[in-house]
PDB file of N, CA and C in Angstrom:
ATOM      1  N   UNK A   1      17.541  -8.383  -6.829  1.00  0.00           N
ATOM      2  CA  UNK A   1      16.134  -8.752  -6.799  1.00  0.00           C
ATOM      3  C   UNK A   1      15.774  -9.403  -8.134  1.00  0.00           C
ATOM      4  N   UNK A   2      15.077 -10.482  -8.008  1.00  0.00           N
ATOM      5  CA  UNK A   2      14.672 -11.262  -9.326  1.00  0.00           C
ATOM      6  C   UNK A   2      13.328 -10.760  -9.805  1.00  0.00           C
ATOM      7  N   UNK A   3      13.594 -10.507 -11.546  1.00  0.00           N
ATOM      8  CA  UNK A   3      12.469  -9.974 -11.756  1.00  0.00           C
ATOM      9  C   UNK A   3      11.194 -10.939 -12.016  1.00  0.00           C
ATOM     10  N   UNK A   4      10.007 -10.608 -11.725  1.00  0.00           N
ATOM     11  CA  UNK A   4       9.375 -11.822 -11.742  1.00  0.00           C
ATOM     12  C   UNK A   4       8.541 -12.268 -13.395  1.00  0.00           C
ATOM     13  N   UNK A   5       8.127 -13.535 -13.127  1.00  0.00           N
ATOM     14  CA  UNK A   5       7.973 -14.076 -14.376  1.00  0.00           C
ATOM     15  C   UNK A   5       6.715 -13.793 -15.046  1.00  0.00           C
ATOM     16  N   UNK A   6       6.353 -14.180 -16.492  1.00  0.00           N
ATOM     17  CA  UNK A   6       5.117 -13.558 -16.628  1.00  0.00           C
ATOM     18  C   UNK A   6       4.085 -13.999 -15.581  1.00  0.00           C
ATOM     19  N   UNK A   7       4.201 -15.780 -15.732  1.00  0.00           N
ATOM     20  CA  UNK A   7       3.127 -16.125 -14.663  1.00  0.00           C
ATOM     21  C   UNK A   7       3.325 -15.831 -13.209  1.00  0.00           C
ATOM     22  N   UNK A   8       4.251 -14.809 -12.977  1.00  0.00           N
ATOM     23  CA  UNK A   8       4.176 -14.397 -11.461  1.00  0.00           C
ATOM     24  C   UNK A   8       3.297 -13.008 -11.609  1.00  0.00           C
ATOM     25  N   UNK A   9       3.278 -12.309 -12.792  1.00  0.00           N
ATOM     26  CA  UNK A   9       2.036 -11.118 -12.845  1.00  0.00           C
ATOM     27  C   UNK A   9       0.873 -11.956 -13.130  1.00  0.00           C
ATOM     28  N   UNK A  10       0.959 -12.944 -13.530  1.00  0.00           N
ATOM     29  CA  UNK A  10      -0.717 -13.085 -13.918  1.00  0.00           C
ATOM     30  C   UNK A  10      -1.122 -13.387 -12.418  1.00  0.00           C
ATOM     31  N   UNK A  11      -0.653 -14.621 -11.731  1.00  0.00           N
ATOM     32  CA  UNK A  11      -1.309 -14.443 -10.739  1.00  0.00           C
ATOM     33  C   UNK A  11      -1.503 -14.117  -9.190  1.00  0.00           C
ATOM     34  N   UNK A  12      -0.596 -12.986  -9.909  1.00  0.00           N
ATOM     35  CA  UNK A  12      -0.411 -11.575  -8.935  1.00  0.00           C
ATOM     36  C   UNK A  12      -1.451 -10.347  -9.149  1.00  0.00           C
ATOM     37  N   UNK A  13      -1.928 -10.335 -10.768  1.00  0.00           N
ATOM     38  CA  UNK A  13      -3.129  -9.877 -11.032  1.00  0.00           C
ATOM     39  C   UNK A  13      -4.539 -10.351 -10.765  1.00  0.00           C
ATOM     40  N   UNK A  14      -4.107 -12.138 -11.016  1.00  0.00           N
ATOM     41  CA  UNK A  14      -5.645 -12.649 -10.848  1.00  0.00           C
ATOM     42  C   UNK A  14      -5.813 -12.760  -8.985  1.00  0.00           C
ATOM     43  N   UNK A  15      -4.899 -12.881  -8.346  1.00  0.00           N
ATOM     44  CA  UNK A  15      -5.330 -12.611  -6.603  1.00  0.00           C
ATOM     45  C   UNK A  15      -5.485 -11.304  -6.405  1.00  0.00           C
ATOM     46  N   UNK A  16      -5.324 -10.299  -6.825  1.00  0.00           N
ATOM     47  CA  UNK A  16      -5.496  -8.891  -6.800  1.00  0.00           C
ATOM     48  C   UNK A  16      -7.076  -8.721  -7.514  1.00  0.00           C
ATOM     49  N   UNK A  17      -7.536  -9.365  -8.240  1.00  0.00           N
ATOM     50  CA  UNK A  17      -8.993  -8.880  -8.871  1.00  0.00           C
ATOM     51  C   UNK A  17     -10.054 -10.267  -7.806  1.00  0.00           C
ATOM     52  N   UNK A  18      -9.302 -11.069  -8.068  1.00  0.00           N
ATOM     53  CA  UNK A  18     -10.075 -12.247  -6.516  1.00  0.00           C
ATOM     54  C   UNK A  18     -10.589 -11.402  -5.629  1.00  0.00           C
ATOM     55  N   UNK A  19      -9.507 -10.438  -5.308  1.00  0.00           N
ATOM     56  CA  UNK A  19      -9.610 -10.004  -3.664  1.00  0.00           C
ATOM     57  C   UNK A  19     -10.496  -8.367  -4.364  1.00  0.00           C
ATOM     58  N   UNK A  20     -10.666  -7.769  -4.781  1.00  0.00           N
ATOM     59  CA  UNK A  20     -11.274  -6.941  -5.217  1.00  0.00           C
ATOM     60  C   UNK A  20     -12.875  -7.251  -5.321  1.00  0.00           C
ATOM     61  N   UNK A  21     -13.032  -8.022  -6.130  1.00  0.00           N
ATOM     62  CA  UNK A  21     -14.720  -8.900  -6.383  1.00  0.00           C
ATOM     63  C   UNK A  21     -14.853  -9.355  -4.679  1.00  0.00           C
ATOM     64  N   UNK A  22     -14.239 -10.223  -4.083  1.00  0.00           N
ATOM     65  CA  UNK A  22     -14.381 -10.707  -2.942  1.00  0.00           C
ATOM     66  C   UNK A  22     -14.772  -8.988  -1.843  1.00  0.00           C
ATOM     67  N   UNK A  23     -13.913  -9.044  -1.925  1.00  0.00           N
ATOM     68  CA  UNK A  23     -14.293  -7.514  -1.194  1.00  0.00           C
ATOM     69  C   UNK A  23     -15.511  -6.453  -1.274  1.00  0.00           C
ATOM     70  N   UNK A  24     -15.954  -6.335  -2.815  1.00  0.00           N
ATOM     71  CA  UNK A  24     -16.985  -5.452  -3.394  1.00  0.00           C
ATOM     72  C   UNK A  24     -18.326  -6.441  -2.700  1.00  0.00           C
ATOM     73  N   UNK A  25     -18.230  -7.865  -3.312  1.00  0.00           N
ATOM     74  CA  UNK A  25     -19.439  -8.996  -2.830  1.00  0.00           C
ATOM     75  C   UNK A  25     -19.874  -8.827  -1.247  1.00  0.00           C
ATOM     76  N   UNK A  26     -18.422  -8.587  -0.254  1.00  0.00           N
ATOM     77  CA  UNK A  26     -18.418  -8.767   1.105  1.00  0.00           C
ATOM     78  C   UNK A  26     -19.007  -7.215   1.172  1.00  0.00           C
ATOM     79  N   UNK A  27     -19.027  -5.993   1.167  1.00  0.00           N
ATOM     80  CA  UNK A  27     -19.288  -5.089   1.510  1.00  0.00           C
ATOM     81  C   UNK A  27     -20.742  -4.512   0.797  1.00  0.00           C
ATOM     82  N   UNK A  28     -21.326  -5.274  -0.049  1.00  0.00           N
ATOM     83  CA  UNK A  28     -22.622  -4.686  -0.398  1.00  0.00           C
ATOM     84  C   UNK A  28     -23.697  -5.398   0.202  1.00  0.00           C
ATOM     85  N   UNK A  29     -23.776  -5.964   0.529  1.00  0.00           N
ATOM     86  CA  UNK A  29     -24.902  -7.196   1.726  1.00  0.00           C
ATOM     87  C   UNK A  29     -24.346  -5.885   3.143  1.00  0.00           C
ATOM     88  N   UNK A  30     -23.291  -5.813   3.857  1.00  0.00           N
ATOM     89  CA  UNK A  30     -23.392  -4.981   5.416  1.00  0.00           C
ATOM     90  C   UNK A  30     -22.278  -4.290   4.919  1.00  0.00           C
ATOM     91  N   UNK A  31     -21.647  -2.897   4.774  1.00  0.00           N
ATOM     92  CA  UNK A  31     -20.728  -2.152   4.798  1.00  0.00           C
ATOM     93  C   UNK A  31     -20.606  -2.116   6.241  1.00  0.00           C
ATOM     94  N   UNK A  32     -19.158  -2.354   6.350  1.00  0.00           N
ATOM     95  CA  UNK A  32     -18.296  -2.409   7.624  1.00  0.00           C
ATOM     96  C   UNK A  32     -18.625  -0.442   8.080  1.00  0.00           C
ATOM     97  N   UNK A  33     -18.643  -0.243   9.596  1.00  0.00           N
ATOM     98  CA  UNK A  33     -18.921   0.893   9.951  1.00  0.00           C
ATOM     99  C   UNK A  33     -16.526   1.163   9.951  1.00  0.00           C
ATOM    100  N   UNK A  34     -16.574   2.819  10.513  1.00  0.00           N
ATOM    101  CA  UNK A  34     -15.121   3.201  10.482  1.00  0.00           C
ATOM    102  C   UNK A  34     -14.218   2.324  11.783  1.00  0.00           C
ATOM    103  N   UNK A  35     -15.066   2.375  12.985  1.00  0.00           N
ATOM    104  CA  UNK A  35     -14.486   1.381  13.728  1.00  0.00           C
ATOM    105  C   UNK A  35     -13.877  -0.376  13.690  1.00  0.00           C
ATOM    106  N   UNK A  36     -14.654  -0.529  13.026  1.00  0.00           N
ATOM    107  CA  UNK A  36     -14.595  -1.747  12.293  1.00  0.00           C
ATOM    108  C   UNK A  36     -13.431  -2.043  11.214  1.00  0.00           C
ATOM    109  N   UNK A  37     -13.347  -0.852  10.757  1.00  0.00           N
ATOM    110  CA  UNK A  37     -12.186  -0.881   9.130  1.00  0.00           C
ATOM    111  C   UNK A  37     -11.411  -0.652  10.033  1.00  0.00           C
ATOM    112  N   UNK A  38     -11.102   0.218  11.213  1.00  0.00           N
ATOM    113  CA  UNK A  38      -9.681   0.883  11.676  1.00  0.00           C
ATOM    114  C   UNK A  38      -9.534  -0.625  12.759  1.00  0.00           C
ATOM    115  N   UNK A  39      -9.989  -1.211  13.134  1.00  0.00           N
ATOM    116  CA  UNK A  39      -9.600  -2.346  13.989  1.00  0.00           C
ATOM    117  C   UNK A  39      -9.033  -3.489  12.972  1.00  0.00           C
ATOM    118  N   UNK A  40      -9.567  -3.580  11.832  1.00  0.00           N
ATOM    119  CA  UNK A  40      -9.325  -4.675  10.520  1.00  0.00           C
ATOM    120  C   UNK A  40      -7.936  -3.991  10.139  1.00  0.00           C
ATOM    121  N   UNK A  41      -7.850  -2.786  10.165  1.00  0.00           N
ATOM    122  CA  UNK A  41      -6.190  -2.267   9.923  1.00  0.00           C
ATOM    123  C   UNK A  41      -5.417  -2.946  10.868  1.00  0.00           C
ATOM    124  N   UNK A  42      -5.548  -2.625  12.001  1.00  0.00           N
ATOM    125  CA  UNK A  42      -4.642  -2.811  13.201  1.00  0.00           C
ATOM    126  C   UNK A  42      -4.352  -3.981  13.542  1.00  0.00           C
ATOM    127  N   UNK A  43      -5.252  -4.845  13.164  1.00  0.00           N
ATOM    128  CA  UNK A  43      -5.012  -6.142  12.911  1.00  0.00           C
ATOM    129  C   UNK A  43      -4.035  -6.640  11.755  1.00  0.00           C
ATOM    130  N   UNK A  44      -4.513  -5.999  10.583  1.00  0.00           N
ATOM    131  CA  UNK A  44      -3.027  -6.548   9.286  1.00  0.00           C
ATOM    132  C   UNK A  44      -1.809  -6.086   9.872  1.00  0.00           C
ATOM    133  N   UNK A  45      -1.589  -4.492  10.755  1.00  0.00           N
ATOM    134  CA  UNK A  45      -0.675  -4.311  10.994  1.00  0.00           C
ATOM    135  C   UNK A  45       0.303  -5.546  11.720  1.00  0.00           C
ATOM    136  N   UNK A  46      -0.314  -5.671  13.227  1.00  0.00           N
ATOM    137  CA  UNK A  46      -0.012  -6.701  13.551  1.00  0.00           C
ATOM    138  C   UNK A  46       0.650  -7.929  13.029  1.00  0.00           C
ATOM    139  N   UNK A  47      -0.491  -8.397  12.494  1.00  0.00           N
ATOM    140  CA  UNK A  47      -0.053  -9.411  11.247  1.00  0.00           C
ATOM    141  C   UNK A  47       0.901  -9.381  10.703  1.00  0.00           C
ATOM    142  N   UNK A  48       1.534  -8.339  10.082  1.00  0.00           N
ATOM    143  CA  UNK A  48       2.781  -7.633   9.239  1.00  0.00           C
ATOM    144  C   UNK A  48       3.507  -7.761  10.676  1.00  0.00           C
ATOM    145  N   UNK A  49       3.622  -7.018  11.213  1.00  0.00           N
ATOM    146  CA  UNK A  49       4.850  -7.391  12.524  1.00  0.00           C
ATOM    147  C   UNK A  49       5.082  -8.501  12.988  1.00  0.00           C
ATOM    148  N   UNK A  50       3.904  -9.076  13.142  1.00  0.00           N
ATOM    149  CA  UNK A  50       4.719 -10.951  13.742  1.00  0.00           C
ATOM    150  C   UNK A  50       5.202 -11.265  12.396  1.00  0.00           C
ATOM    151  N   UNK A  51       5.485 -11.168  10.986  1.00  0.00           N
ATOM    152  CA  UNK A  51       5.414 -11.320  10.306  1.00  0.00           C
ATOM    153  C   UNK A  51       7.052 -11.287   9.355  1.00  0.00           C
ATOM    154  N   UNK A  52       6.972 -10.082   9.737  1.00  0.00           N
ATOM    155  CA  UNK A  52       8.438  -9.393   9.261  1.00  0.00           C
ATOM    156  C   UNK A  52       9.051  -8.215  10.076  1.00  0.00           C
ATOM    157  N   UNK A  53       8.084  -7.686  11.110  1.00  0.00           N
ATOM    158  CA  UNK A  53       8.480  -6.881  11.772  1.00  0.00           C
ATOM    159  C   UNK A  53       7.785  -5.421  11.552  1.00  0.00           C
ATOM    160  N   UNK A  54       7.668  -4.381  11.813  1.00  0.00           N
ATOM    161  CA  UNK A  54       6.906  -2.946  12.041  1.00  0.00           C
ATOM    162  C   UNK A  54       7.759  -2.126  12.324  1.00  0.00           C
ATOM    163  N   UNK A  55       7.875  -1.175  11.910  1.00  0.00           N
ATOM    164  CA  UNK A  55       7.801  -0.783  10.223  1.00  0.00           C
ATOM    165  C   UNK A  55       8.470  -1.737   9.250  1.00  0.00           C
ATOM    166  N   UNK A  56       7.947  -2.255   8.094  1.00  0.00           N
ATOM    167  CA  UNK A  56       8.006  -3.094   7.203  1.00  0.00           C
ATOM    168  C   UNK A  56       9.563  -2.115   6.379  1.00  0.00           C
ATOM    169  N   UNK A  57      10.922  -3.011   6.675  1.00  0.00           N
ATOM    170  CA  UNK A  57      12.169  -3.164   6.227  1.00  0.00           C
ATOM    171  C   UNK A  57      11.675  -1.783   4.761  1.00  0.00           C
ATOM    172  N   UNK A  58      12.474  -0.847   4.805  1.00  0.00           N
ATOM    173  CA  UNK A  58      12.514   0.221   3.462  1.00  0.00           C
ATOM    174  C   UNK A  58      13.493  -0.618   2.296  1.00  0.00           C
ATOM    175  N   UNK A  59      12.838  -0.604   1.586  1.00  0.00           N
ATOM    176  CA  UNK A  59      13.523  -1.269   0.082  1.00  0.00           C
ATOM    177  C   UNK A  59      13.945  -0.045  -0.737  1.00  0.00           C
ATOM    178  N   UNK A  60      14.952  -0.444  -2.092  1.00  0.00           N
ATOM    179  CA  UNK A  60      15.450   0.713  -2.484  1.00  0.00           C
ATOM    180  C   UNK A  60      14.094   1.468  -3.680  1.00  0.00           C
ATOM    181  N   UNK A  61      13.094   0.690  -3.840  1.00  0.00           N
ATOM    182  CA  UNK A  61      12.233   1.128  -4.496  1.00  0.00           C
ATOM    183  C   UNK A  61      11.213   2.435  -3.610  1.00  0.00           C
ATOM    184  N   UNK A  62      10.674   1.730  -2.374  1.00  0.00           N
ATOM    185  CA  UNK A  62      10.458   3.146  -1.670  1.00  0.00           C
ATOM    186  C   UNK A  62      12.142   3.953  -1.331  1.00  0.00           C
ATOM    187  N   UNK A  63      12.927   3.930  -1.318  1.00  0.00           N
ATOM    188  CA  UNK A  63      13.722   4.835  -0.726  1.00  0.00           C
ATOM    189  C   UNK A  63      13.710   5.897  -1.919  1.00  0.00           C
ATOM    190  N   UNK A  64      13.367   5.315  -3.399  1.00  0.00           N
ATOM    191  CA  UNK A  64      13.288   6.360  -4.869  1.00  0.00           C
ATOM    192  C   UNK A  64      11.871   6.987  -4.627  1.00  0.00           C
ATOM    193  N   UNK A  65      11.099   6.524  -4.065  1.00  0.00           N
ATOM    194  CA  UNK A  65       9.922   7.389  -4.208  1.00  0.00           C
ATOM    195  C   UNK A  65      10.121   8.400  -3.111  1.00  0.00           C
ATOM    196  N   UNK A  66      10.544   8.090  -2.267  1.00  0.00           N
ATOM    197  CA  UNK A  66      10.522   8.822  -0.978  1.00  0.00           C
ATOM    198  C   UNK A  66      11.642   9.970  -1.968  1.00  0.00           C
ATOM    199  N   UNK A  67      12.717  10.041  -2.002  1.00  0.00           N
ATOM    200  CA  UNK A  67      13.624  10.889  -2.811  1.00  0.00           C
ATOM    201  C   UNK A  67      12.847  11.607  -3.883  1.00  0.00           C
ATOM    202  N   UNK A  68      11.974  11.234  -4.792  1.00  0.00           N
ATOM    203  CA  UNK A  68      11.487  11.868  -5.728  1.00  0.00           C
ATOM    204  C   UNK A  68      10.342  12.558  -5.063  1.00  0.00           C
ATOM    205  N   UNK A  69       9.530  12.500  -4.099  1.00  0.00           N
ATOM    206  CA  UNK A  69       8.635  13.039  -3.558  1.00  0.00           C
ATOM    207  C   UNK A  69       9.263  14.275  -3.047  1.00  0.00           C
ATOM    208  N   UNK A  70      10.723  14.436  -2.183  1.00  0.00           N
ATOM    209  CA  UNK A  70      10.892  15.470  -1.402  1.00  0.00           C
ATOM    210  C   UNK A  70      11.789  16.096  -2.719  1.00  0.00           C
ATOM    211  N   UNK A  71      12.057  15.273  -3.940  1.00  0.00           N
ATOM    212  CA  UNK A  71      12.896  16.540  -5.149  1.00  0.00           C
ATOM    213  C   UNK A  71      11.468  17.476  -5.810  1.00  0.00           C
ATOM    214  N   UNK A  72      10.630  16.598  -5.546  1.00  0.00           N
ATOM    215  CA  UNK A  72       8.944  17.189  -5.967  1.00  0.00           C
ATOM    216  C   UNK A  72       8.773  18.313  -5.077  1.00  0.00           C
ATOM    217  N   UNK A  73       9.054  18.120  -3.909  1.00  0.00           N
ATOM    218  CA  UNK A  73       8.406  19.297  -2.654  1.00  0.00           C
ATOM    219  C   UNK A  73       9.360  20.470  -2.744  1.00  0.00           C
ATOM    220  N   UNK A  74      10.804  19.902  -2.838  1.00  0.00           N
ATOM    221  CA  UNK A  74      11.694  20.960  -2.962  1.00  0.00           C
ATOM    222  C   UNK A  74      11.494  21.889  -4.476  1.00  0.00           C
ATOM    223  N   UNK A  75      11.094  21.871  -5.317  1.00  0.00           N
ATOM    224  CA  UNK A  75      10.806  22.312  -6.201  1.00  0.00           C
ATOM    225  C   UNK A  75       9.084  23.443  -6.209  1.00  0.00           C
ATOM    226  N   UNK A  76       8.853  22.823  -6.039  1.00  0.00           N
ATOM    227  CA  UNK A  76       7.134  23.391  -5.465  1.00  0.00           C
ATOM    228  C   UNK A  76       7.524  24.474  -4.636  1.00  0.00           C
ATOM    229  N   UNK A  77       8.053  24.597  -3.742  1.00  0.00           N
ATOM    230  CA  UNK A  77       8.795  24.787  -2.397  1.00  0.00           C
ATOM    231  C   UNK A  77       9.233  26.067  -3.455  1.00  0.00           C
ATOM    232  N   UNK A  78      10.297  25.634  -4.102  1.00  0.00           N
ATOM    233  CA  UNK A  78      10.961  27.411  -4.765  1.00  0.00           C
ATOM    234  C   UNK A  78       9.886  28.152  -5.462  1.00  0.00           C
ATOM    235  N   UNK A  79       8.807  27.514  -6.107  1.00  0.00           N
ATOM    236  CA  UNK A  79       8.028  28.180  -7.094  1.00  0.00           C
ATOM    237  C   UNK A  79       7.411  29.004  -6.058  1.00  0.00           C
ATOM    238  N   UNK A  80       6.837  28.594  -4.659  1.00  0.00           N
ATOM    239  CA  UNK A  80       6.065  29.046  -4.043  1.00  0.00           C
ATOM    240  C   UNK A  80       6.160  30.405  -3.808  1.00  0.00           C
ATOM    241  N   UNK A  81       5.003  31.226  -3.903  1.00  0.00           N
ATOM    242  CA  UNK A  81       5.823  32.947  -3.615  1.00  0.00           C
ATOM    243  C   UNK A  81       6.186  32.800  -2.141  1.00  0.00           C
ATOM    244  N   UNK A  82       6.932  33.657  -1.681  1.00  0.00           N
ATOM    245  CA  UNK A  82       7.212  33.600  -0.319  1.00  0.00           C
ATOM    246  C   UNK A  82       6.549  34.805   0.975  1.00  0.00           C
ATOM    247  N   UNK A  83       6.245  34.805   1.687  1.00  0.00           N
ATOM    248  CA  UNK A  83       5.304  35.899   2.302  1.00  0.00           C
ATOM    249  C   UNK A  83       6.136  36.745   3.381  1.00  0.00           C
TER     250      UNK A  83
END
């Protein structure tokens, strides 16, 4: 995997704060009701599947979080008293 360049964070940051302001602007004039947000999901989902497919391909970066989450649980897990 290529690591990316500075100007691939900048404007990977500046479309990430675009879409933030854009978003805050869009939702204070009419806040979307829950039906509305859960149909706007189901739609990106979609989107993502014609896209690349559903469930979105596991990379080795989630496969480390996923691993460190259950070395997290397994640990918690022993501290826990047992009943």
């Amino acid at each position: 995997m290529d690591t990316p360049s500075r100007d691939d964070l900048r404007r990977w940051v500046f479309a990430r704060r675009s879409a933030d302001v854009f978003g805050r602007d869009e939702n204070r004039g009419a806040p979307i009701d829950a039906a509305q947000s859960l149909a706007f999901g189901f739609a990106l989902i979609n989107v993502a599947g014609a896209l690349q497919g559903w469930p979105p391909s596991e990379d080795a970066i989630d496969r480390r979080d996923i691993e460190l989450a259950r070395e997290r649980w397994v640990r918690v897990r022993r501290q826990w008293p047992q009943r």
